[in-house]
PDB file of N, CA and C in Angstrom:
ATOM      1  N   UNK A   1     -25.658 -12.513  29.504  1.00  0.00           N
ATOM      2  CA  UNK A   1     -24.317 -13.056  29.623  1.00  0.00           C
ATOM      3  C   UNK A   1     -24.428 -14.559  29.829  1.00  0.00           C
ATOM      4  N   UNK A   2     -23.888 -15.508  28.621  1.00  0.00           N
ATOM      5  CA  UNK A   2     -23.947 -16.793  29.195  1.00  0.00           C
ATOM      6  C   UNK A   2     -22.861 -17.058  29.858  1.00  0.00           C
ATOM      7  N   UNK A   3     -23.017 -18.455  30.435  1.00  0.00           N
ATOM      8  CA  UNK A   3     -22.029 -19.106  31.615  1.00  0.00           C
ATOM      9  C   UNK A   3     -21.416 -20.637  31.276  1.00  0.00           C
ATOM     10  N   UNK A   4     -21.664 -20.754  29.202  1.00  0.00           N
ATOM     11  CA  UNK A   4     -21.127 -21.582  28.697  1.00  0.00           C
ATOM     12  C   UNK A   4     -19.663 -22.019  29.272  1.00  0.00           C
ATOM     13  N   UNK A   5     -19.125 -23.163  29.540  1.00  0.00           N
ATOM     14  CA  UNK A   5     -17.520 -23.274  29.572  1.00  0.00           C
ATOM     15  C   UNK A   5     -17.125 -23.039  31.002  1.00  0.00           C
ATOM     16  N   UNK A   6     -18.000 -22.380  32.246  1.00  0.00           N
ATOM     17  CA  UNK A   6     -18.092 -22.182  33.309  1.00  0.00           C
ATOM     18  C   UNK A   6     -18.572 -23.325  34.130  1.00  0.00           C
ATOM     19  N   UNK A   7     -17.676 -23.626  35.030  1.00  0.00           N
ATOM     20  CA  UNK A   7     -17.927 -24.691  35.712  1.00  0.00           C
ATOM     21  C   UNK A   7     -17.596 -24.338  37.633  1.00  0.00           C
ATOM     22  N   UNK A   8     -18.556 -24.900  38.748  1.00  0.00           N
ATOM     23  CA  UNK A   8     -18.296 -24.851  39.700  1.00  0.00           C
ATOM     24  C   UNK A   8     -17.277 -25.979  40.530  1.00  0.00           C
ATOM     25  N   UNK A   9     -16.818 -25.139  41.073  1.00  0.00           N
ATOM     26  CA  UNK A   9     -15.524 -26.308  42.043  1.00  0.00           C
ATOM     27  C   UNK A   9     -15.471 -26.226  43.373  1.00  0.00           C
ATOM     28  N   UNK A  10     -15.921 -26.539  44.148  1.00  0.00           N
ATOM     29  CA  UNK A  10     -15.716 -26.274  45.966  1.00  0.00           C
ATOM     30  C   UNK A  10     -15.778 -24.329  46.179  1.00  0.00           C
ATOM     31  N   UNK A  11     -17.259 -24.108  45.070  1.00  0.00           N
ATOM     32  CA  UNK A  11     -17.772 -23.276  45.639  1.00  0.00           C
ATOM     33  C   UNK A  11     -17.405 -22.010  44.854  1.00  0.00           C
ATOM     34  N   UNK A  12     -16.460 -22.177  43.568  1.00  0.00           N
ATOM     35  CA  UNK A  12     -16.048 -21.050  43.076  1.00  0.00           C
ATOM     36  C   UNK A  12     -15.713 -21.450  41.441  1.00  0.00           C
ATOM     37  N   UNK A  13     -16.185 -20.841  40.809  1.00  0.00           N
ATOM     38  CA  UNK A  13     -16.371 -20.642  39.195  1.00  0.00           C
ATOM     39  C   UNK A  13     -14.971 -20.647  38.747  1.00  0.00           C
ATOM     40  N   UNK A  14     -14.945 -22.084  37.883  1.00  0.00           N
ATOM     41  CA  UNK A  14     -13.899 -22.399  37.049  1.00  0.00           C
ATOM     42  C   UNK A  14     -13.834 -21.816  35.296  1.00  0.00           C
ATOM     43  N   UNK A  15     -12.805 -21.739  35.068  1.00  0.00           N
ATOM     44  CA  UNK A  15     -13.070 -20.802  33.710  1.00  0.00           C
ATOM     45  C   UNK A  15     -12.309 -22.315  32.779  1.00  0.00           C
ATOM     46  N   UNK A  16     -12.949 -22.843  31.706  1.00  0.00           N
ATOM     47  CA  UNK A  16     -12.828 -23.976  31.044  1.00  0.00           C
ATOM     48  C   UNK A  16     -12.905 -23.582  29.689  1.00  0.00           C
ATOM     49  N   UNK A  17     -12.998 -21.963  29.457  1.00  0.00           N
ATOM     50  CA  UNK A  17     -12.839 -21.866  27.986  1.00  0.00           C
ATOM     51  C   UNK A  17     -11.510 -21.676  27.319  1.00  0.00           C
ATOM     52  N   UNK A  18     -12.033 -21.485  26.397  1.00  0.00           N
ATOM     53  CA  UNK A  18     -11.162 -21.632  25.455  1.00  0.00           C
ATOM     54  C   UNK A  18     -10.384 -20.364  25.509  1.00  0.00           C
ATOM     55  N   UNK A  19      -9.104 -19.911  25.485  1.00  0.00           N
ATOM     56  CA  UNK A  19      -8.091 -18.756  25.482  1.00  0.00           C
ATOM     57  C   UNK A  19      -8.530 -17.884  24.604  1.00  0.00           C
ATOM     58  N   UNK A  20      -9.259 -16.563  24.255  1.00  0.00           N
ATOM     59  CA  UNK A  20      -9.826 -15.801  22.767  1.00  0.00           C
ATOM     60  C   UNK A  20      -8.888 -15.194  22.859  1.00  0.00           C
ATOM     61  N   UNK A  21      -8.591 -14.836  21.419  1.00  0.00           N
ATOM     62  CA  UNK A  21      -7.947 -14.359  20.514  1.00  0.00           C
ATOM     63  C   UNK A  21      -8.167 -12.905  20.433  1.00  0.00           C
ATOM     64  N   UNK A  22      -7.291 -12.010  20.481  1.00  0.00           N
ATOM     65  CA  UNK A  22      -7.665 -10.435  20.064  1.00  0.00           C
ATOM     66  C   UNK A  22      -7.129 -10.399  18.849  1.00  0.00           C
ATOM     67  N   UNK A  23      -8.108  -9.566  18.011  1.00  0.00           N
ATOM     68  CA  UNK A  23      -8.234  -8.885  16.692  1.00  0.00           C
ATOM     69  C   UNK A  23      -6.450  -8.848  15.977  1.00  0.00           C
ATOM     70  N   UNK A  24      -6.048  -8.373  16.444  1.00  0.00           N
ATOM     71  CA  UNK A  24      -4.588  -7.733  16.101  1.00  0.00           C
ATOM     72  C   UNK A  24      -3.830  -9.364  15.776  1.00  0.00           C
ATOM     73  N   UNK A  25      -3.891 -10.343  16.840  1.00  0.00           N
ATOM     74  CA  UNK A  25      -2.865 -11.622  17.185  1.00  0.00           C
ATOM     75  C   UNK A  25      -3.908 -12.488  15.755  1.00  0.00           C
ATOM     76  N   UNK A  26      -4.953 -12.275  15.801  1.00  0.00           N
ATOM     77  CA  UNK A  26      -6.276 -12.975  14.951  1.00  0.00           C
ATOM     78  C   UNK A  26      -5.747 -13.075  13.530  1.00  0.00           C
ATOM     79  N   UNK A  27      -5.505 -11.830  13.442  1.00  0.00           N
ATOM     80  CA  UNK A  27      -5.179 -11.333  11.489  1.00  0.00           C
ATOM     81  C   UNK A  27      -3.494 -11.688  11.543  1.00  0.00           C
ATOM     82  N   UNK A  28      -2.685 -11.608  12.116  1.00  0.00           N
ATOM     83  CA  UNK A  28      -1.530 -12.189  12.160  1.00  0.00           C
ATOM     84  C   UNK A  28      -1.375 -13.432  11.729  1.00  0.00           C
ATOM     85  N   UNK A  29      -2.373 -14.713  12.462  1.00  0.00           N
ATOM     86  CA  UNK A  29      -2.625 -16.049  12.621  1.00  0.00           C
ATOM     87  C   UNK A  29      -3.085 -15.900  11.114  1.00  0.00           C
ATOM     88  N   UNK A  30      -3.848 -15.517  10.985  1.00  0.00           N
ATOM     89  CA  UNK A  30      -4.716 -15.826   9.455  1.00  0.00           C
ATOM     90  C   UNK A  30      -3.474 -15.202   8.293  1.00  0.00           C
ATOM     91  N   UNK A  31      -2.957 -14.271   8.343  1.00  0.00           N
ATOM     92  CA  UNK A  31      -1.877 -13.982   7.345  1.00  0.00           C
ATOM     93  C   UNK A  31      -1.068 -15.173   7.420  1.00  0.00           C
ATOM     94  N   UNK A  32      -0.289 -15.745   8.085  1.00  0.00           N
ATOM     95  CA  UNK A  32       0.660 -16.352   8.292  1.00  0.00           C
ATOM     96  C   UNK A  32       0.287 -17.920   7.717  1.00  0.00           C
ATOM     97  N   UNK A  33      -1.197 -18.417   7.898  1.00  0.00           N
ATOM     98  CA  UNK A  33      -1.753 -19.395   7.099  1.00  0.00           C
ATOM     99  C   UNK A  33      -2.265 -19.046   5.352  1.00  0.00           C
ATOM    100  N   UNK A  34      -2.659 -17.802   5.516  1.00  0.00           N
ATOM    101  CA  UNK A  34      -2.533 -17.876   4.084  1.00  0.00           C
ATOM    102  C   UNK A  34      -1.187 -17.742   3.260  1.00  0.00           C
ATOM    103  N   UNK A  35      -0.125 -17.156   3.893  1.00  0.00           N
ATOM    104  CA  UNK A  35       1.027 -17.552   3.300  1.00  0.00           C
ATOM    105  C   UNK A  35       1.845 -18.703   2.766  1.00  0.00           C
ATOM    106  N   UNK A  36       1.513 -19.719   3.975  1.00  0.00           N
ATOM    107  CA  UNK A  36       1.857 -20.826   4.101  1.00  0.00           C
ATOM    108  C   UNK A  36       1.060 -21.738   2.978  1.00  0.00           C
ATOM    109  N   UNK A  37      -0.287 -21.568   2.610  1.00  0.00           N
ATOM    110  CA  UNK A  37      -1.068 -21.959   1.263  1.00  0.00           C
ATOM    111  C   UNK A  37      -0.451 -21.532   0.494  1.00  0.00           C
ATOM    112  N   UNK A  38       0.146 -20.287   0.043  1.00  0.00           N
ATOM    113  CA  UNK A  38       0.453 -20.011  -1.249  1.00  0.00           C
ATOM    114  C   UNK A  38       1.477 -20.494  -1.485  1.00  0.00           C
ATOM    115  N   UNK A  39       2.599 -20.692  -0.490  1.00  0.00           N
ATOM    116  CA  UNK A  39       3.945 -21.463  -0.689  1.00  0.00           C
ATOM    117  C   UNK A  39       3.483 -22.812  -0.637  1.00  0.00           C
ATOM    118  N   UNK A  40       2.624 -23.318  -0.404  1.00  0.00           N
ATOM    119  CA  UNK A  40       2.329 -24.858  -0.688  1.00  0.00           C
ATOM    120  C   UNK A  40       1.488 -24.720  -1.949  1.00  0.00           C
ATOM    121  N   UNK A  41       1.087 -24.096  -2.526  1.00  0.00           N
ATOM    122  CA  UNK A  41       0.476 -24.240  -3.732  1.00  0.00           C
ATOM    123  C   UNK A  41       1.491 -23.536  -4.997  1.00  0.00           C
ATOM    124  N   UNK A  42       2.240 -22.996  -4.576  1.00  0.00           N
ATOM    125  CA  UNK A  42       3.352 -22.441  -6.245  1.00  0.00           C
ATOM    126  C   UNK A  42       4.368 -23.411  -5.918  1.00  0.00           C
ATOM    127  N   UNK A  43       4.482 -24.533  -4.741  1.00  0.00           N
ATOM    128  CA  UNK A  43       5.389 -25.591  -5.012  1.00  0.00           C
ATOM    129  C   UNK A  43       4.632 -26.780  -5.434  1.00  0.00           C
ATOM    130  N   UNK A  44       3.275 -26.767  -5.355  1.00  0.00           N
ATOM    131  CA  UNK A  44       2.904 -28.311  -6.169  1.00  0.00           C
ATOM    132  C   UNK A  44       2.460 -27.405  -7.454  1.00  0.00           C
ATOM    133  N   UNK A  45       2.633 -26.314  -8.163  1.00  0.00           N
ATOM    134  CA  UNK A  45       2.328 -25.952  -9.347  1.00  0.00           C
ATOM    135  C   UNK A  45       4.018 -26.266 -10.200  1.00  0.00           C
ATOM    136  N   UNK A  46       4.856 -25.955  -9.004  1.00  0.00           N
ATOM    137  CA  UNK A  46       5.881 -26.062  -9.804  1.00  0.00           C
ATOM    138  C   UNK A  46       6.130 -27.309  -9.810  1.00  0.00           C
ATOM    139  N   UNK A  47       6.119 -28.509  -9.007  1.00  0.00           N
ATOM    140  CA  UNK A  47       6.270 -29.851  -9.570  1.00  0.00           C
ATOM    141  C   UNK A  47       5.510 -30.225 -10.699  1.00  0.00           C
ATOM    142  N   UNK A  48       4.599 -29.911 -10.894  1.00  0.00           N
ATOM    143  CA  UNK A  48       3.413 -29.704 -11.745  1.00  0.00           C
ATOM    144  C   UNK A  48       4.010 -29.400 -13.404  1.00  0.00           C
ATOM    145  N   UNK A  49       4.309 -28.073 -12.967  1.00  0.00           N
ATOM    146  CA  UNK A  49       5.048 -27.953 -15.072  1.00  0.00           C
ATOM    147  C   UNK A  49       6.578 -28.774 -14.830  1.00  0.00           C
ATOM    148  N   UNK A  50       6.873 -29.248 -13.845  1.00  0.00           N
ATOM    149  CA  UNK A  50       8.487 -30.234 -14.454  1.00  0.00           C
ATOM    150  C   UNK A  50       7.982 -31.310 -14.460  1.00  0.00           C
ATOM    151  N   UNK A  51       7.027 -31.794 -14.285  1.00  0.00           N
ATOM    152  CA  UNK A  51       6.609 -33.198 -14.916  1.00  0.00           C
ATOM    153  C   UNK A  51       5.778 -32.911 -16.273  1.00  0.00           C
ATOM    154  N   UNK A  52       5.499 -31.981 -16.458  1.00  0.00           N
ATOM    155  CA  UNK A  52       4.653 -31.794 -17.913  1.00  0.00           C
ATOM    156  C   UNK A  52       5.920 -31.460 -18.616  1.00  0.00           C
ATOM    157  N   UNK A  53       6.782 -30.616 -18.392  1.00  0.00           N
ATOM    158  CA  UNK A  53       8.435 -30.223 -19.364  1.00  0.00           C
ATOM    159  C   UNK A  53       8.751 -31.626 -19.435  1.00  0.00           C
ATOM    160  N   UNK A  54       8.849 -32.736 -18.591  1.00  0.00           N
ATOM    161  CA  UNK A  54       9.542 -34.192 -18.698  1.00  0.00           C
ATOM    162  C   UNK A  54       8.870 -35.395 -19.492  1.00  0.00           C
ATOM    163  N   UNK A  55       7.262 -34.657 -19.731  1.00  0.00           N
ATOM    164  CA  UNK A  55       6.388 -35.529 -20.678  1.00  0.00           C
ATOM    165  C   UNK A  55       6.864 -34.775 -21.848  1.00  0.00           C
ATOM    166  N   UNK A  56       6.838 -33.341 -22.195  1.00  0.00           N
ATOM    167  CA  UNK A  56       6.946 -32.872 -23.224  1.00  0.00           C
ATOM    168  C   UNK A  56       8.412 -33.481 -24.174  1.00  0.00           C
ATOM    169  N   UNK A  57       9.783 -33.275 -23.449  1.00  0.00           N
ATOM    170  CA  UNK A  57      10.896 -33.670 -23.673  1.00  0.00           C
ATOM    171  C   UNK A  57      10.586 -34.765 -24.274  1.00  0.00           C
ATOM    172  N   UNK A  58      10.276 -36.037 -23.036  1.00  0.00           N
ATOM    173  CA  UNK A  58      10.123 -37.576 -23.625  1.00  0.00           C
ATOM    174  C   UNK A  58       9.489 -37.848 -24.861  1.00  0.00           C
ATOM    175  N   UNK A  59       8.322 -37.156 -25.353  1.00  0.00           N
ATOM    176  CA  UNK A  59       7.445 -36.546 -26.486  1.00  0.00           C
ATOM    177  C   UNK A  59       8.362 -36.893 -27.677  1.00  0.00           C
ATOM    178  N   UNK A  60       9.208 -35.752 -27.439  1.00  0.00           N
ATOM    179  CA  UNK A  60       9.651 -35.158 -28.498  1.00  0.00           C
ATOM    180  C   UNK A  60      11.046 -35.691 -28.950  1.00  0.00           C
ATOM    181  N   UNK A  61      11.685 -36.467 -27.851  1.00  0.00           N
ATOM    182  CA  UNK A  61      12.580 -37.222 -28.405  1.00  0.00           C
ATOM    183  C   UNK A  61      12.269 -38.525 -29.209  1.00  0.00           C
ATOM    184  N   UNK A  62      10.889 -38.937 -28.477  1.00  0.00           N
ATOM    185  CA  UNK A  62      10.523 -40.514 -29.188  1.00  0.00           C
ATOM    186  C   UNK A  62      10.143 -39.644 -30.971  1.00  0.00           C
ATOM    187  N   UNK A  63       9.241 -38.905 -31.254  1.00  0.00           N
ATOM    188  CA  UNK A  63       9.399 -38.220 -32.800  1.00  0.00           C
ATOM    189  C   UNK A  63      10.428 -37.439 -33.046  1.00  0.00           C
ATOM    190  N   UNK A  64      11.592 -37.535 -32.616  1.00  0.00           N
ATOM    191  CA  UNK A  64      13.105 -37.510 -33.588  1.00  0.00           C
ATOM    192  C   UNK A  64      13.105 -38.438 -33.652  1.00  0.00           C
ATOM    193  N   UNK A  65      13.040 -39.545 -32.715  1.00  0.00           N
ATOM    194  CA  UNK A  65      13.848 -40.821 -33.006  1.00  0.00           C
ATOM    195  C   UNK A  65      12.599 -41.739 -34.480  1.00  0.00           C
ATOM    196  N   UNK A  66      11.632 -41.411 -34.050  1.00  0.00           N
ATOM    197  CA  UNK A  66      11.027 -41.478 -35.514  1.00  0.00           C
ATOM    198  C   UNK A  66      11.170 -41.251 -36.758  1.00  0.00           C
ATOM    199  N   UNK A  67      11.112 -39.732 -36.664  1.00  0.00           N
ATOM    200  CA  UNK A  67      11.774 -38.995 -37.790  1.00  0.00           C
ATOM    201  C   UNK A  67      13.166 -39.493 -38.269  1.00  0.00           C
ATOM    202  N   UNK A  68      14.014 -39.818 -37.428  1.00  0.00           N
ATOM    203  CA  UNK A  68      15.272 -40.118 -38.249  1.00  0.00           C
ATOM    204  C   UNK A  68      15.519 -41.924 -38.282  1.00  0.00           C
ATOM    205  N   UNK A  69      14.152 -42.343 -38.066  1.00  0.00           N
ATOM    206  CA  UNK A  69      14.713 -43.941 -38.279  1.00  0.00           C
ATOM    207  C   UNK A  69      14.989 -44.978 -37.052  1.00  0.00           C
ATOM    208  N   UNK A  70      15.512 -43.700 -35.861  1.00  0.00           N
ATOM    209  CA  UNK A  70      16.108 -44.734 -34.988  1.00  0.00           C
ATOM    210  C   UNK A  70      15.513 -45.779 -34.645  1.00  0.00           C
ATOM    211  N   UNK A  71      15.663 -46.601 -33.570  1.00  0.00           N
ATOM    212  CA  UNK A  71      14.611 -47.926 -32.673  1.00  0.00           C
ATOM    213  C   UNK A  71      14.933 -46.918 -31.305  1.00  0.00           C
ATOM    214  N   UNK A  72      13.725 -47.337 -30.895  1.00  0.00           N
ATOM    215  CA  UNK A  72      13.604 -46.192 -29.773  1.00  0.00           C
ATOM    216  C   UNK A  72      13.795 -46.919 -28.150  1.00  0.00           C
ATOM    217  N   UNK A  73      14.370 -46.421 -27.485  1.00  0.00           N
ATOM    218  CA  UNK A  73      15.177 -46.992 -26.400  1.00  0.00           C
ATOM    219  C   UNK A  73      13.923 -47.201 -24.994  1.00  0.00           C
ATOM    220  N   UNK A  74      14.279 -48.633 -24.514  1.00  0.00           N
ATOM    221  CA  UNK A  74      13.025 -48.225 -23.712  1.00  0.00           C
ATOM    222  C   UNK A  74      14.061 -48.344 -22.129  1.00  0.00           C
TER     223      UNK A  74
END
């Protein structure tokens, strides 16, 4: 048994660790962060294709405006 985190004080053993976690509260904590990744990652995927839809658009209006002659607006 170590006595890491255990400290003496006017004669009587101070407890300086850290609060542990039981199993049950553990997998809760860890669900609740991996959730929180996936909603932060399908919202920078979705900023992600509306700036590629807003390159594509811009694309495709500058070759109409080709195609039909125009001068293209800057």
């Amino acid at each position: 048994m170590g006595f890491e985190g255990l400290d003496m004080e006017r004669g009587q053993m101070v407890n300086d660790r850290p609060q542990s976690e039981m199993g049950i509260v553990k997998a809760a904590r860890l669900r609740r962060e991996l959730k929180s990744s996936r909603n932060i990652r399908d919202i920078a995927a979705g900023i992600e294709l509306a700036e590629q839809e807003k390159e594509m658009r811009m694309a495709a209006q500058v070759d109409m405006n080709f195609l039909l002659g125009n001068k293209i607006k800057k």
